[in-house]
C-alpha atoms as a PDB file:
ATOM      1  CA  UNK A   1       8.037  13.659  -1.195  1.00  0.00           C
ATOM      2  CA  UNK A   2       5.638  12.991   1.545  1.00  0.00           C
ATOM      3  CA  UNK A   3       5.458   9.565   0.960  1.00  0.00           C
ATOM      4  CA  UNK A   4       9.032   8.959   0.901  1.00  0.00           C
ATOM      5  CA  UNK A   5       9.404  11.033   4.114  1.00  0.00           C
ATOM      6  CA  UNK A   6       6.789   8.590   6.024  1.00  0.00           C
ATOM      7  CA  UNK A   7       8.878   6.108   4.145  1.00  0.00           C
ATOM      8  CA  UNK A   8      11.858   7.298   6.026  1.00  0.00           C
ATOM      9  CA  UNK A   9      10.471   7.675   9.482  1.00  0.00           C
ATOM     10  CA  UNK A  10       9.056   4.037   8.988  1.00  0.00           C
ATOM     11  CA  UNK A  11      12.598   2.006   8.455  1.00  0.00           C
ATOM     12  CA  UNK A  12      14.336   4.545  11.256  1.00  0.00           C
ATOM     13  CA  UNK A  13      11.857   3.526  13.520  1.00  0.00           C
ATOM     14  CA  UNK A  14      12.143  -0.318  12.279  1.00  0.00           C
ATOM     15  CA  UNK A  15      16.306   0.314  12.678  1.00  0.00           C
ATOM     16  CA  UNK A  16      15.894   1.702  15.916  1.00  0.00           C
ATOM     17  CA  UNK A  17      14.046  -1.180  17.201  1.00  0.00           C
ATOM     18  CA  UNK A  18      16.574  -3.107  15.983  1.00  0.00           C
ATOM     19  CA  UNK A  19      19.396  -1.556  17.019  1.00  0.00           C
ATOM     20  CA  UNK A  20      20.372   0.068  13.304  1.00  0.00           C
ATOM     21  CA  UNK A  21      19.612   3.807  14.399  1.00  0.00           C
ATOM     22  CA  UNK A  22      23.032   4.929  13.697  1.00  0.00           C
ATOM     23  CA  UNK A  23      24.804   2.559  12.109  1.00  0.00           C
ATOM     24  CA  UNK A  24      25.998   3.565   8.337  1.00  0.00           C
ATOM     25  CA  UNK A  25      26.041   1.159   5.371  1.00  0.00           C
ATOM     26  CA  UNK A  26      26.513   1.145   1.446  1.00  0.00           C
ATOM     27  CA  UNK A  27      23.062  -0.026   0.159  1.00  0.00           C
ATOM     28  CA  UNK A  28      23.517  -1.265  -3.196  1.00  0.00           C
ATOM     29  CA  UNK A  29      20.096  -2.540  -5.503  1.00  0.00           C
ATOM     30  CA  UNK A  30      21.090  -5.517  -7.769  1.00  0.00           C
ATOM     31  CA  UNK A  31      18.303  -6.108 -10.184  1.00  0.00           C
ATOM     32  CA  UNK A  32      17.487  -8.793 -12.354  1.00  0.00           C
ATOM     33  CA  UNK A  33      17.010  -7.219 -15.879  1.00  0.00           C
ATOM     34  CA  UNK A  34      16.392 -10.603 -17.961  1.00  0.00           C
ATOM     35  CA  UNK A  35      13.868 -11.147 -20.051  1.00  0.00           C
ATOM     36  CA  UNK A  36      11.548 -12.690 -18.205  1.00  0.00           C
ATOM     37  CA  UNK A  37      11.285  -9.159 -16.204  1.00  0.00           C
ATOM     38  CA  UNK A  38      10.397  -7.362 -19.160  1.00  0.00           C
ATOM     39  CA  UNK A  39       6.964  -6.524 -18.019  1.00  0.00           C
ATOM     40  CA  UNK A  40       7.915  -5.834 -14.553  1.00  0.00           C
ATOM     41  CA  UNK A  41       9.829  -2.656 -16.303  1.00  0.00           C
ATOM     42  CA  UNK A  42       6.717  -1.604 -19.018  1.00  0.00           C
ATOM     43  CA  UNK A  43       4.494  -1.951 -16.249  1.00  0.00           C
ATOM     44  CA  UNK A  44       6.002   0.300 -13.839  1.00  0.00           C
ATOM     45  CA  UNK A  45       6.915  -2.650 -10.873  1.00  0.00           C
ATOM     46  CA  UNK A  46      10.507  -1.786 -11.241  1.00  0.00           C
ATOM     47  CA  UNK A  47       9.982   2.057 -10.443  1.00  0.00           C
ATOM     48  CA  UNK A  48       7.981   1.337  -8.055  1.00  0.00           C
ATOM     49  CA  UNK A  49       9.777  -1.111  -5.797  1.00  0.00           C
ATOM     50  CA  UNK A  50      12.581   1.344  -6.368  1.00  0.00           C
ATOM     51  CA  UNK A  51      11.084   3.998  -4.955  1.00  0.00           C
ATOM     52  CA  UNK A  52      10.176   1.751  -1.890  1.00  0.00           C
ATOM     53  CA  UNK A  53      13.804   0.998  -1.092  1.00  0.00           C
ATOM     54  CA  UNK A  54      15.554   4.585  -1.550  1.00  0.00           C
ATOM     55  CA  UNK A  55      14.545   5.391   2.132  1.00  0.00           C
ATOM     56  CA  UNK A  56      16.641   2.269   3.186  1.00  0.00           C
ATOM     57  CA  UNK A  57      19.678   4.349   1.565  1.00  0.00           C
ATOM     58  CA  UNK A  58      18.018   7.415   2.833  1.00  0.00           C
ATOM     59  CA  UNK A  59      18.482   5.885   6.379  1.00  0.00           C
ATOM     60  CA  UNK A  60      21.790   4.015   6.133  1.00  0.00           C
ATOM     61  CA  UNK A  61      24.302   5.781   3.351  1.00  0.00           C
ATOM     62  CA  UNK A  62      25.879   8.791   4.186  1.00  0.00           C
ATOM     63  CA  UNK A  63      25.141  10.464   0.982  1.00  0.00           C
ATOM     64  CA  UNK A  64      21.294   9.205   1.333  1.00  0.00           C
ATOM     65  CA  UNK A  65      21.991   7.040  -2.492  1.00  0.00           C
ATOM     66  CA  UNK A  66      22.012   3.791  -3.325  1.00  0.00           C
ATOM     67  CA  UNK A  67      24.098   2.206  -5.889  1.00  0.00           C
ATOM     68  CA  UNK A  68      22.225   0.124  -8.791  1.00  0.00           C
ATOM     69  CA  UNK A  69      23.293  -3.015 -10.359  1.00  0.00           C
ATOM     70  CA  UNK A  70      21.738  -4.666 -13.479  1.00  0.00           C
ATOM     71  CA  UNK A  71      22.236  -8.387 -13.932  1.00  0.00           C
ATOM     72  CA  UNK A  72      21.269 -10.824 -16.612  1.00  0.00           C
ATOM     73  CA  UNK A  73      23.991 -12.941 -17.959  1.00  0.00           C
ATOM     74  CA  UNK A  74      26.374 -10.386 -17.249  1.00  0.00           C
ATOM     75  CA  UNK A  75      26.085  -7.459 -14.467  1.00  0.00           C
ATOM     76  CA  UNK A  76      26.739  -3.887 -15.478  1.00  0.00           C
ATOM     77  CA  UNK A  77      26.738  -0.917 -12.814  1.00  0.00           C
ATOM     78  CA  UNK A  78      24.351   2.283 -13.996  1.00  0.00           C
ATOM     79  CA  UNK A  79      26.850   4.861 -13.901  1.00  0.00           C
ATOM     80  CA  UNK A  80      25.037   7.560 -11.297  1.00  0.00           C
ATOM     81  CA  UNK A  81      23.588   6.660  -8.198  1.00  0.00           C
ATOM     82  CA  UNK A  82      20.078   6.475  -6.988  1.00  0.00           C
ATOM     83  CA  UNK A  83      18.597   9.669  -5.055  1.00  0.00           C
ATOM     84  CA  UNK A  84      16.405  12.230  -4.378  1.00  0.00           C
ATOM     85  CA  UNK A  85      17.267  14.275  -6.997  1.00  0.00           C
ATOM     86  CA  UNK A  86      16.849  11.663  -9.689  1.00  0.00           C
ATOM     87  CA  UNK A  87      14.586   8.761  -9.098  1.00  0.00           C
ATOM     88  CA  UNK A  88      11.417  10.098 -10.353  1.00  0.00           C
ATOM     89  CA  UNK A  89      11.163   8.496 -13.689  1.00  0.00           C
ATOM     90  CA  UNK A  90      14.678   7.056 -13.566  1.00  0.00           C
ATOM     91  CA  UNK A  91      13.594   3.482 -14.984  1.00  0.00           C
ATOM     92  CA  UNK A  92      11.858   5.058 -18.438  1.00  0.00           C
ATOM     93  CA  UNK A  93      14.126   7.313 -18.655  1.00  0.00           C
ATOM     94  CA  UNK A  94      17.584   5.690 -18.120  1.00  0.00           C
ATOM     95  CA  UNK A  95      17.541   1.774 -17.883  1.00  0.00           C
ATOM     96  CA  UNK A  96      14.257   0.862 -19.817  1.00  0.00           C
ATOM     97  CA  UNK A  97      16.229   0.270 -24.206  1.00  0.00           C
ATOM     98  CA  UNK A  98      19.487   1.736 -22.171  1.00  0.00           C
ATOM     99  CA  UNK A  99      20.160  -2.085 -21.438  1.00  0.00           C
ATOM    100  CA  UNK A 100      19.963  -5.367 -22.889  1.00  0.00           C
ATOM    101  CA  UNK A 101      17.899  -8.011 -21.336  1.00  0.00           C
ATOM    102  CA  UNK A 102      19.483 -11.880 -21.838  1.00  0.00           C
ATOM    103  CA  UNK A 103      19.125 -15.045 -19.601  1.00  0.00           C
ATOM    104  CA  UNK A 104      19.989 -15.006 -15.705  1.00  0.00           C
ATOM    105  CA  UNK A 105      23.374 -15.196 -14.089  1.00  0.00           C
ATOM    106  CA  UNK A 106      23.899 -14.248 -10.080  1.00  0.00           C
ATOM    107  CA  UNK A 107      28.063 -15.068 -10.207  1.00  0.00           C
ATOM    108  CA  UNK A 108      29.008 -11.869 -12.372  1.00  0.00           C
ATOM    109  CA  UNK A 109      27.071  -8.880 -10.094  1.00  0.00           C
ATOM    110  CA  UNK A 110      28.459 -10.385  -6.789  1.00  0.00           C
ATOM    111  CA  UNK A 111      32.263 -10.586  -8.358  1.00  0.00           C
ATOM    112  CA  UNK A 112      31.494  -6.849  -9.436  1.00  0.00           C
ATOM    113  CA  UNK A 113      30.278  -5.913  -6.399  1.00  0.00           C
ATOM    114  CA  UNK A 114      33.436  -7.698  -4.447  1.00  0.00           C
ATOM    115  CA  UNK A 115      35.890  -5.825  -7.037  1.00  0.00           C
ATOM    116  CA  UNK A 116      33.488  -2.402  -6.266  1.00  0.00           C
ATOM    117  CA  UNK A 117      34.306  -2.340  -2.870  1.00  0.00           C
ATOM    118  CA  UNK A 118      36.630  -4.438  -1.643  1.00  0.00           C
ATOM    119  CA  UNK A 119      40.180  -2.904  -1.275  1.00  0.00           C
ATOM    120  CA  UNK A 120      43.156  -4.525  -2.846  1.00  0.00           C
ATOM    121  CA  UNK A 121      46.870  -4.499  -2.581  1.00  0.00           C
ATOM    122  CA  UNK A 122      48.401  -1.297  -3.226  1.00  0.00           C
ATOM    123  CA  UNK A 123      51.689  -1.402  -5.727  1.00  0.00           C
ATOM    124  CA  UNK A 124      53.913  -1.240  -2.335  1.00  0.00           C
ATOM    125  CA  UNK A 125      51.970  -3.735  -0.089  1.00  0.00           C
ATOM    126  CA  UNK A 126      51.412  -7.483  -0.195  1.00  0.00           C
ATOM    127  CA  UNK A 127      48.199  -7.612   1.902  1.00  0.00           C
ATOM    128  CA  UNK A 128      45.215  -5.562   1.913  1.00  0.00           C
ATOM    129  CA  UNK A 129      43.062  -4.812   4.578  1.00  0.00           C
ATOM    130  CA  UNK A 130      39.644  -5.733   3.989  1.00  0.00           C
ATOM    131  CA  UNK A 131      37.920  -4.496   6.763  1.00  0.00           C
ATOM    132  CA  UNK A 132      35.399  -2.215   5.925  1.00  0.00           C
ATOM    133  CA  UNK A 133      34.412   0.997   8.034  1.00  0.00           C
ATOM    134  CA  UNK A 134      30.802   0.375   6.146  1.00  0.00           C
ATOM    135  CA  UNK A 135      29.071  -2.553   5.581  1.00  0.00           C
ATOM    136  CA  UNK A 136      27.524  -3.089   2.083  1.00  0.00           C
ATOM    137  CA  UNK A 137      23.974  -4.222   2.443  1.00  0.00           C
ATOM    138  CA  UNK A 138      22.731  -5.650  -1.114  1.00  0.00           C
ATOM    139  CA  UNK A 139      19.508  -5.839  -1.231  1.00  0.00           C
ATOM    140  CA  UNK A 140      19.028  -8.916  -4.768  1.00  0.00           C
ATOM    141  CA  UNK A 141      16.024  -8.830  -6.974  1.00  0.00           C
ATOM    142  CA  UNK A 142      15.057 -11.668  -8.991  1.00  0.00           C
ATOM    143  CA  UNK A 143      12.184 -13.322 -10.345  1.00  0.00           C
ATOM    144  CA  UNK A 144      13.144 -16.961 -11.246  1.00  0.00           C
ATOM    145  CA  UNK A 145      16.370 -19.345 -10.386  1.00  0.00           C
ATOM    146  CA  UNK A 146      19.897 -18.664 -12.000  1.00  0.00           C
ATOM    147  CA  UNK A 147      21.952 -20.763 -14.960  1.00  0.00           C
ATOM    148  CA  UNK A 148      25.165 -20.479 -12.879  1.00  0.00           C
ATOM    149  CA  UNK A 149      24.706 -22.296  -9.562  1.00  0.00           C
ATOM    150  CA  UNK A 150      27.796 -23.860  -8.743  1.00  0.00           C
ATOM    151  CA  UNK A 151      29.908 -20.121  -9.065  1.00  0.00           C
ATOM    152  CA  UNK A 152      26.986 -18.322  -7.077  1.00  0.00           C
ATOM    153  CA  UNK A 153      27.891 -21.137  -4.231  1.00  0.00           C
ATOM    154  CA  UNK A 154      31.550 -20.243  -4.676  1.00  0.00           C
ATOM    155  CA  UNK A 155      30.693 -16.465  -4.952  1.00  0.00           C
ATOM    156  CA  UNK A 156      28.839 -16.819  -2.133  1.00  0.00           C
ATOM    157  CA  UNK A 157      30.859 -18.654   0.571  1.00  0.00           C
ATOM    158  CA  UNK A 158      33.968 -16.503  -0.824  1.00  0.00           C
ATOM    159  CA  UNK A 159      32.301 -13.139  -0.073  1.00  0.00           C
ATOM    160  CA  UNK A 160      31.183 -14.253   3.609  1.00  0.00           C
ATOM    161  CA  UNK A 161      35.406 -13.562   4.714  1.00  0.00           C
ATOM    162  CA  UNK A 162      34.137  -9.778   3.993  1.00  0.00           C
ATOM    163  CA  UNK A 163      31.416  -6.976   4.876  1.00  0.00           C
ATOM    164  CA  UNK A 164      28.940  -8.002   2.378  1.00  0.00           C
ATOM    165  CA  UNK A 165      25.158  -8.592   3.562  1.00  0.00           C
ATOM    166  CA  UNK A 166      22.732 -10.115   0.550  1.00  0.00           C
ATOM    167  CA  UNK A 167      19.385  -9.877   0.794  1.00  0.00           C
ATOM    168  CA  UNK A 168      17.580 -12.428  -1.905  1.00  0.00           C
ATOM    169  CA  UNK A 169      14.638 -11.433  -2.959  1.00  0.00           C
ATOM    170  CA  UNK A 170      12.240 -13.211  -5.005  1.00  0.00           C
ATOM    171  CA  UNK A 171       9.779 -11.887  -6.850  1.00  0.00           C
ATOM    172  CA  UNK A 172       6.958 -13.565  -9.027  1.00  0.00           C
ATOM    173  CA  UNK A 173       5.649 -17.268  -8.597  1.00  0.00           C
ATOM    174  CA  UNK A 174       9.126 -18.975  -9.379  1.00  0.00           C
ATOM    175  CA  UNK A 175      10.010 -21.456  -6.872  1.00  0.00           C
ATOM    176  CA  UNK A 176      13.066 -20.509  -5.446  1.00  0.00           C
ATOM    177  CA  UNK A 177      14.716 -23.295  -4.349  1.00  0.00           C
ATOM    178  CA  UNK A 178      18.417 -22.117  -5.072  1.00  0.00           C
ATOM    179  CA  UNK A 179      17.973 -19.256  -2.863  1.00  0.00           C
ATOM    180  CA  UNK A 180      16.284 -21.094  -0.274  1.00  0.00           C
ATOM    181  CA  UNK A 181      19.469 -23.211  -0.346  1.00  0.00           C
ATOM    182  CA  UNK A 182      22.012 -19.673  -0.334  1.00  0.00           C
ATOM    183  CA  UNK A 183      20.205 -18.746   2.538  1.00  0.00           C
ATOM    184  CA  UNK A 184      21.272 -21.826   4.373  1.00  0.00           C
ATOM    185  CA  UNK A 185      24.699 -22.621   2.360  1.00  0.00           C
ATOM    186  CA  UNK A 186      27.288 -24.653   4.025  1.00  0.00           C
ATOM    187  CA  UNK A 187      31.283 -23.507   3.947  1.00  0.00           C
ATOM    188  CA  UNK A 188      30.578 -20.155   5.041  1.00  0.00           C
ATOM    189  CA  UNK A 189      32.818 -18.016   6.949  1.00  0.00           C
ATOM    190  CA  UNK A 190      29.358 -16.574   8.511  1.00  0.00           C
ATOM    191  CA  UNK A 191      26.156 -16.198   7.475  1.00  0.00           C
ATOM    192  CA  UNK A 192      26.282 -13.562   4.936  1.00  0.00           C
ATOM    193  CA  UNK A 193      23.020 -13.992   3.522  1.00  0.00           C
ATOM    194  CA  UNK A 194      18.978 -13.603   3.649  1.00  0.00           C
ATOM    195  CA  UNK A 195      15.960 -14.851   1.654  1.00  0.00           C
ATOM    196  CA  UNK A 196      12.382 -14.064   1.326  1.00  0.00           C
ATOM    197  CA  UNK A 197       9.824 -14.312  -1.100  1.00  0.00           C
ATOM    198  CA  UNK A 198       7.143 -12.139  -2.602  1.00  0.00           C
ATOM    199  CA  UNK A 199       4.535 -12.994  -5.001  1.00  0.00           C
ATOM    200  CA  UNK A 200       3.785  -9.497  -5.432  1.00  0.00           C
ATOM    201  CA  UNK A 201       5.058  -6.945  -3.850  1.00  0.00           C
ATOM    202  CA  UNK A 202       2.775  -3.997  -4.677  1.00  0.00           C
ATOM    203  CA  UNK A 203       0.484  -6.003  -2.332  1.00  0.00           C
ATOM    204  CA  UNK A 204       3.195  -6.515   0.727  1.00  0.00           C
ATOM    205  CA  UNK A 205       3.088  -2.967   2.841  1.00  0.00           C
ATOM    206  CA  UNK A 206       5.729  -0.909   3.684  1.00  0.00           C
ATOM    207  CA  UNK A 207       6.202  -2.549   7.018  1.00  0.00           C
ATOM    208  CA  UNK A 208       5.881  -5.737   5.938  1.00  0.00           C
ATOM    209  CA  UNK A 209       8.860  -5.249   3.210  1.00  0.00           C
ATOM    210  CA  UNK A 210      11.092  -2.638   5.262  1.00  0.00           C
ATOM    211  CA  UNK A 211      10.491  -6.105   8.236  1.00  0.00           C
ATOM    212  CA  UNK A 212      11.340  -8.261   5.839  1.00  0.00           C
ATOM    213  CA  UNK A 213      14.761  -6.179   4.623  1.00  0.00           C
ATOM    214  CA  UNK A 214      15.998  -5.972   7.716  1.00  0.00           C
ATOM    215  CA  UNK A 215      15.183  -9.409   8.579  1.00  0.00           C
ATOM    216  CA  UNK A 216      18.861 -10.960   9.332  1.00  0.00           C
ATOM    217  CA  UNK A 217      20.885  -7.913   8.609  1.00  0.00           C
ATOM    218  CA  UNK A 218      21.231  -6.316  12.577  1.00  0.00           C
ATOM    219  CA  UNK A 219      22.580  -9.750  13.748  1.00  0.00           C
ATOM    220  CA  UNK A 220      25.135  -9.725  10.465  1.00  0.00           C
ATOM    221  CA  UNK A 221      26.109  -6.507  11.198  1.00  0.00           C
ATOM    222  CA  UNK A 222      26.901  -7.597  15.085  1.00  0.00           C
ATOM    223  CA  UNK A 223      28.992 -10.968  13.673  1.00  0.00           C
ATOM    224  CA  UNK A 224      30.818  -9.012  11.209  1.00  0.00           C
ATOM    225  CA  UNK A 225      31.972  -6.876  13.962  1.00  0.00           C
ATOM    226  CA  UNK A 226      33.253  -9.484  15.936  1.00  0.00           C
ATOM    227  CA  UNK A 227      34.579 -11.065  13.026  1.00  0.00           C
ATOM    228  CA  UNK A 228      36.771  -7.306  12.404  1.00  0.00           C
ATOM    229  CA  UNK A 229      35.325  -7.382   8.775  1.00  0.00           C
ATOM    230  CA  UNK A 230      33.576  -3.799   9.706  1.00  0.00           C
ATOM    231  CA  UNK A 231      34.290  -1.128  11.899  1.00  0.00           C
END
């Protein structure tokens, strides 16, 4: 508890710096559960980084949880949020033989995450408003390139017309040269996007990774507002 308290204190004093103190947002986790990051689950990696990026939901959601995503060649949602009151042990006990572990697809999680929390047309209107009164912030963990390239582009440059922020993360010794190009993708209504890459990041400190997360996202949230896709 301790640590995640010092956790805290370090990304509100990062936000602050950076303008962030009291802005809200929806953090959502989308993880890369493929086979290739079987061992990052055994091994305890997974946990770990999770327990590293609750205080970003601690700082930013209302409810102080953070919404989890599992993606391999399909994307499921894990059916309870991320907290406090549940994250000790939460990758043993519910995701590690709870889900299946395949090749890697991006397109599927972003479309779920657009139909999550996006609003659409009621029975009685044509139109619905998309603006958001809180951004989602995505932070997107993945340790080697994607099968679907051309729909993550279209995914992609779709999703920047609303208040969705991705953070790519790579993990592992992958090049990540698709990412590399998302971060700097043409036909974009604005730059909705982030990249950085990690070898390992048990080795990158808390500063260094709560930096990193918050790279791009204050002057998103800024563009979005004078783009009326967020309050």
């Amino acid at each position: 508890m301790e640590q995640i308290n010092l956790r805290k204190q370090l990304v509100f004093n990062l936000s602050k710096e950076r303008g962030l103190e009291s802005q809200k947002a929806q953090v959502v986790v989308c993880m890369d559960i493929s086979g290739s990051m079987d061992h990052m689950y055994e091994s305890g990696f997974v946990q770990r980084l999770l327990d590293r990026l609750l205080p970003v939901a601690m700082q930013f959601d209302d409810n102080e949880e953070m919404e989890l995503y599992l993606f391999q060649n399909n994307s499921k949602r894990h059916p309870r949020n991320i907290s406090l009151k549940n994250i000790d042990g939460i990758v043993n006990r519910e995701i590690i033989g709870k889900y299946s572990m395949g090749g890697t697809n991006y397109a599927p999680s972003m479309e779920m995450i657009k139909k999550d929390y996006i609003p659409t047309p009621g029975f009685f209107s044509r139109k619905a408003d998309t603006k958001l009164k809180y951004p989602v912030y995505v932070i997107f963990i993945t340790d080697g390139n994607n099968d679907d390239k051309s729909e993550t582009e279209v995914m992609l440059q779709a999703l920047s017309k609303f208040g969705i922020f991705f953070q790519f993360v790579g993990i592992g010794n992958a090049r990540f040269s698709f990412l590399e190009k998302l971060d700097n993708l043409s036909g974009r209504f604005i730059d909705n996007a982030n990249f950085f890459q990690a070898n390992d990041l048990d080795w990158v400190s808390d500063n260094d990774l709560y930096s990193k997360l918050l790279g791009e996202f204050p002057e998103w949230v800024q563009l979005a507002k004078q783009h009326n896709l967020i309050d």
